[in-house]
N, C-alpha and C. Protein backbone atom coordinates (compact mmCIF):
# COMPACT_ATOMS: atom_id res chain seq x y z
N UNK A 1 -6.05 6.11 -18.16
CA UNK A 1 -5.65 5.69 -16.82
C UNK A 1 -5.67 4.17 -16.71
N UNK A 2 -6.33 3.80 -17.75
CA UNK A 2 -6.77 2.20 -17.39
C UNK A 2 -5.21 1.49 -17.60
N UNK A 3 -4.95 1.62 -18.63
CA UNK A 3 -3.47 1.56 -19.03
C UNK A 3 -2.34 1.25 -17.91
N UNK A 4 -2.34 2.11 -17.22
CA UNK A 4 -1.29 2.70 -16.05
C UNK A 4 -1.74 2.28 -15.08
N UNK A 5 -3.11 1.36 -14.40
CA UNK A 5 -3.63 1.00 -13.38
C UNK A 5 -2.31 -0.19 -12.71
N UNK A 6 -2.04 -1.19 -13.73
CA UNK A 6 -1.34 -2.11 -12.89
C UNK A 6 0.79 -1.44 -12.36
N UNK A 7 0.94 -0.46 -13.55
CA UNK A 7 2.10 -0.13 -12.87
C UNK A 7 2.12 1.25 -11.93
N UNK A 8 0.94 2.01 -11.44
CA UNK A 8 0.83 2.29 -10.41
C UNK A 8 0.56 1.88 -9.06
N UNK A 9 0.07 0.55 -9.24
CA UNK A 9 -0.36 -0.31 -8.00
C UNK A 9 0.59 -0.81 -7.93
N UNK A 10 1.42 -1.74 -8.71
CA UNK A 10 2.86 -2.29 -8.77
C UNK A 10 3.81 -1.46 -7.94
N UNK A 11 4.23 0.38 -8.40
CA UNK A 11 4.99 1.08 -7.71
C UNK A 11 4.32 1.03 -6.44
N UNK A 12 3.28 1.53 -5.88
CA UNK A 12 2.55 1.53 -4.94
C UNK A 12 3.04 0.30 -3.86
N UNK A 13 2.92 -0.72 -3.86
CA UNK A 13 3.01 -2.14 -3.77
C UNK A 13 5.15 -1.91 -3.08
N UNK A 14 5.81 -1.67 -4.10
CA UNK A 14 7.14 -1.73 -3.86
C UNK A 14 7.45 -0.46 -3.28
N UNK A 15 7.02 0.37 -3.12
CA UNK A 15 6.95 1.28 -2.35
C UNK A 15 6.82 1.09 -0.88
N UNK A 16 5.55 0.55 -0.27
CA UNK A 16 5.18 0.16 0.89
C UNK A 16 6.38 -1.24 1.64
N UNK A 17 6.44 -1.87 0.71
CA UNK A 17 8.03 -3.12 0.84
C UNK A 17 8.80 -1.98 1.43
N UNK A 18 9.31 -1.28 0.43
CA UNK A 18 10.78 -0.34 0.95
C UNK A 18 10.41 0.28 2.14
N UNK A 19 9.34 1.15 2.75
CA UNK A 19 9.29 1.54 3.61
C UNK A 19 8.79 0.61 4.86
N UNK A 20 8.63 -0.77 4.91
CA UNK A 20 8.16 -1.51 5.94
C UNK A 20 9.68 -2.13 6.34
N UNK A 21 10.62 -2.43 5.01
CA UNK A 21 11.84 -2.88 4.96
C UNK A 21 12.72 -1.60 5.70
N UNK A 22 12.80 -0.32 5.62
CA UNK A 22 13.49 1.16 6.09
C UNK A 22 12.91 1.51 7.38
N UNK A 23 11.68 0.99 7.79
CA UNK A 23 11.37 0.77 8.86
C UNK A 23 11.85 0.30 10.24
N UNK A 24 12.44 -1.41 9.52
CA UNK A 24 12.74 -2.34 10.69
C UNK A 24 14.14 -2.31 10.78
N UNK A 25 14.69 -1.27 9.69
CA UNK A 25 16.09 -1.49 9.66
C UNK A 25 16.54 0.10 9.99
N UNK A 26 15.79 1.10 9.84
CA UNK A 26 16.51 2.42 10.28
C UNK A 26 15.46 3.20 11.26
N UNK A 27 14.67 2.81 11.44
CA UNK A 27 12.97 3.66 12.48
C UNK A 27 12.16 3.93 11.34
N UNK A 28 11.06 3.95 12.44
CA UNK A 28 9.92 4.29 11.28
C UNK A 28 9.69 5.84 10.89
N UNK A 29 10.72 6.60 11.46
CA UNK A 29 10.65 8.02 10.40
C UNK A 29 11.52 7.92 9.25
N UNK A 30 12.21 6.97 9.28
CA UNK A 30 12.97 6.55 7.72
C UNK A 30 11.73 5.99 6.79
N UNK A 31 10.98 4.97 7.20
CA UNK A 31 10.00 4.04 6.24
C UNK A 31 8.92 4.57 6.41
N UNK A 32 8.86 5.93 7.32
CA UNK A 32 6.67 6.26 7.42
C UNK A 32 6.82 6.59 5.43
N UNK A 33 7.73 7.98 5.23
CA UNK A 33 7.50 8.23 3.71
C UNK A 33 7.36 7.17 2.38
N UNK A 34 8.34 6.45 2.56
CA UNK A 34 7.93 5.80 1.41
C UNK A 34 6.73 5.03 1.46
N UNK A 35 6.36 4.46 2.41
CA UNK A 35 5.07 3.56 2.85
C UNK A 35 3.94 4.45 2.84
N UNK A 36 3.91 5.98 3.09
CA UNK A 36 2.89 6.94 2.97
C UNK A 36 2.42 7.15 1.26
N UNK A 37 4.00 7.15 0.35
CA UNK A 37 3.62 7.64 -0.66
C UNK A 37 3.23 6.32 -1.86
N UNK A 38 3.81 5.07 -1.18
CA UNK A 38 3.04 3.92 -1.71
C UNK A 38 1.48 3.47 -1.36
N UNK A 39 1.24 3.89 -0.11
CA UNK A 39 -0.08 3.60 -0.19
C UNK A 39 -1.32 4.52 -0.63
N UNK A 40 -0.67 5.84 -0.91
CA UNK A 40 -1.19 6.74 -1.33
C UNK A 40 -1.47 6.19 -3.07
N UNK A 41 -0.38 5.96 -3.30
CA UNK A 41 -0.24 5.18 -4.80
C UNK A 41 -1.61 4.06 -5.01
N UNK A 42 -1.27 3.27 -3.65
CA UNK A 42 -2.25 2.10 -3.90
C UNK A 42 -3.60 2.64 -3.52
N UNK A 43 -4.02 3.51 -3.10
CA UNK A 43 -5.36 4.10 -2.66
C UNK A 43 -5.84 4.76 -3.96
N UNK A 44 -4.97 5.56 -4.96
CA UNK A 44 -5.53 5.63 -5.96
C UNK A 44 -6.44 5.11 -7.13
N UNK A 45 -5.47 3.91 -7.27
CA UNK A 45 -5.89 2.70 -7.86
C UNK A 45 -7.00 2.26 -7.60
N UNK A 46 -7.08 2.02 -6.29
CA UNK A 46 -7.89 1.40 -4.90
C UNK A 46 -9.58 1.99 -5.66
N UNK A 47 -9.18 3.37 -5.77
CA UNK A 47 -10.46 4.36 -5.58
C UNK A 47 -11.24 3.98 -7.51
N UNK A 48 -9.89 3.94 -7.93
CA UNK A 48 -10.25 3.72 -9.67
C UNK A 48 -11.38 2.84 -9.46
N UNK A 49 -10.63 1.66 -9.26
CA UNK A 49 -11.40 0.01 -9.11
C UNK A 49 -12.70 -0.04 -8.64
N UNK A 50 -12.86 0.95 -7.42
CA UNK A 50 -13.49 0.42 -6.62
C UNK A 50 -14.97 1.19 -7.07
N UNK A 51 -14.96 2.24 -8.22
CA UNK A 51 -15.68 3.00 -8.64
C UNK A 51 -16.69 1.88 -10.01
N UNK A 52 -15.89 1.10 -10.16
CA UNK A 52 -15.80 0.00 -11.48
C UNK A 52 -15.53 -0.73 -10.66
N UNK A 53 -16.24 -1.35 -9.64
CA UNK A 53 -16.04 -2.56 -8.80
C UNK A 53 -16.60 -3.77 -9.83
N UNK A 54 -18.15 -4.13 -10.56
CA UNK A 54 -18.10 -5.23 -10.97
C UNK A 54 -16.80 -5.61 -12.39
N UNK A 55 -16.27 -4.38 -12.95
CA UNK A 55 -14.80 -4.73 -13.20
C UNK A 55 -14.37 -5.57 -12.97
N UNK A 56 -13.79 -5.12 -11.34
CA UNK A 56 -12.56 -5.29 -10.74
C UNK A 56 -12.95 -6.01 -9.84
N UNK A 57 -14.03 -6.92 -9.12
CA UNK A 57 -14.56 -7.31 -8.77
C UNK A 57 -13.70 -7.89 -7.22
N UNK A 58 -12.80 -9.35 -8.61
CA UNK A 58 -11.79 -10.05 -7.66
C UNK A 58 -10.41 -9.25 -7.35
N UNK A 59 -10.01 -8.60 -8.08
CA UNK A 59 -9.29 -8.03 -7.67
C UNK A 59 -9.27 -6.86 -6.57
N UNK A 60 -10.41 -5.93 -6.35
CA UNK A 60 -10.83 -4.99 -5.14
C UNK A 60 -10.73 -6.32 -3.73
N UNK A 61 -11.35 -7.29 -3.95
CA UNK A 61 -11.40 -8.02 -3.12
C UNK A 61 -9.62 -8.14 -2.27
N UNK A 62 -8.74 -8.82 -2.73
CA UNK A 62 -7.13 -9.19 -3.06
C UNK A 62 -6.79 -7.83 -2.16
N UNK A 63 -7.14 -6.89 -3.20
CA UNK A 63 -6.25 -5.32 -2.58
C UNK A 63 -7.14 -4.71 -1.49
N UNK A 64 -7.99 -4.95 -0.48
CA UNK A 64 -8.61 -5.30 0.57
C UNK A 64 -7.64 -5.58 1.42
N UNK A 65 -7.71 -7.19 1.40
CA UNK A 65 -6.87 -7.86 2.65
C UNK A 65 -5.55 -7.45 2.37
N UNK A 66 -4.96 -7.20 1.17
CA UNK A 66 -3.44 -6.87 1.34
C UNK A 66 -3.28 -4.94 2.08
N UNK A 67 -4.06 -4.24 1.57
CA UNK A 67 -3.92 -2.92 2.24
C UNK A 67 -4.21 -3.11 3.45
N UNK A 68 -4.78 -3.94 4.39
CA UNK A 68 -5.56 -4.21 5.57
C UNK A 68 -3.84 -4.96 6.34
N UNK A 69 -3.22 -5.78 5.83
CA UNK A 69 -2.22 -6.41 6.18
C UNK A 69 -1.16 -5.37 6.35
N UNK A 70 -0.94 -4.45 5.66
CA UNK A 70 0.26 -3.76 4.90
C UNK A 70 -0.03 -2.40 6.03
N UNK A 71 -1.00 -1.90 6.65
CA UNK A 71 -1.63 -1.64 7.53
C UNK A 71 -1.45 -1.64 9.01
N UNK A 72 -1.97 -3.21 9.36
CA UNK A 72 -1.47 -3.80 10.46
C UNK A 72 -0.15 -3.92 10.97
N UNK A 73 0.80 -4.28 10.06
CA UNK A 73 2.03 -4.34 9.89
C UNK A 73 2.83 -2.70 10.43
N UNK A 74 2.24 -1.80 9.37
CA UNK A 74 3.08 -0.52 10.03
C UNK A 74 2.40 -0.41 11.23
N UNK A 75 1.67 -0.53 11.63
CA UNK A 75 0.68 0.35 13.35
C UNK A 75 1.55 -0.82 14.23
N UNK A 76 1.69 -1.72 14.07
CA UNK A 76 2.80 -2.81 15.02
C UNK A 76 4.25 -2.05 14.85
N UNK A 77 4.41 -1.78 13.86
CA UNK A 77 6.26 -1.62 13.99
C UNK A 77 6.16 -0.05 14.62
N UNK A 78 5.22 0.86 14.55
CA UNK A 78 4.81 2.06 14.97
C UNK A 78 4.57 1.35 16.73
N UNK A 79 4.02 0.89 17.10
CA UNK A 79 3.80 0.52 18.26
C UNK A 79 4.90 0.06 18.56
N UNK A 80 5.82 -0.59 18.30
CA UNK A 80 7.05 -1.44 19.07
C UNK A 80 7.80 -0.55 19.14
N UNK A 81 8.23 0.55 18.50
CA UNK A 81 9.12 1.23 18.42
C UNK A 81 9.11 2.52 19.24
N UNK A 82 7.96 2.35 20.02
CA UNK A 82 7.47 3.21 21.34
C UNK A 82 8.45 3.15 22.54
């Protein structure tokens, strides 16, 4: 798994883009899926790391504030689109 850690977070990562991007451009029942199944992606990872935190130390840190952002971001475009 260790192997496959950075191009599952990578898909994960471009995943959540496409659906924040399918979001603002078609509603957010176009972009909830892909943004569901990217962060699902990145929560995996998330969980790897975070098990092997002095690992991953700086990096758990990074994928923190970016899942926290990536986050904020959909619950706003979910809210505006009320």
């Amino acid at each position: 798994m260790k192997k496959y850690l950075r191009e599952i977070e990578v898909s994960g990562l471009v995943l959540v883009i496409i659906g924040i991007v399918f979001s603002w451009i078609w509603g957010t029942h176009v972009g909830m899926w892909p943004c569901a199944i990217g962060l699902f992606l990145w929560l995996v990872t998330f969980l790897y790391k975070a098990f092997r935190w002095n690992e991953y130390a700086r990096e758990n840190r990074q994928n923190i504030i970016i899942l926290l952002v990536a986050i904020i971001i959909l619950i706003l475009q979910m809210l505006s689109r009320q």
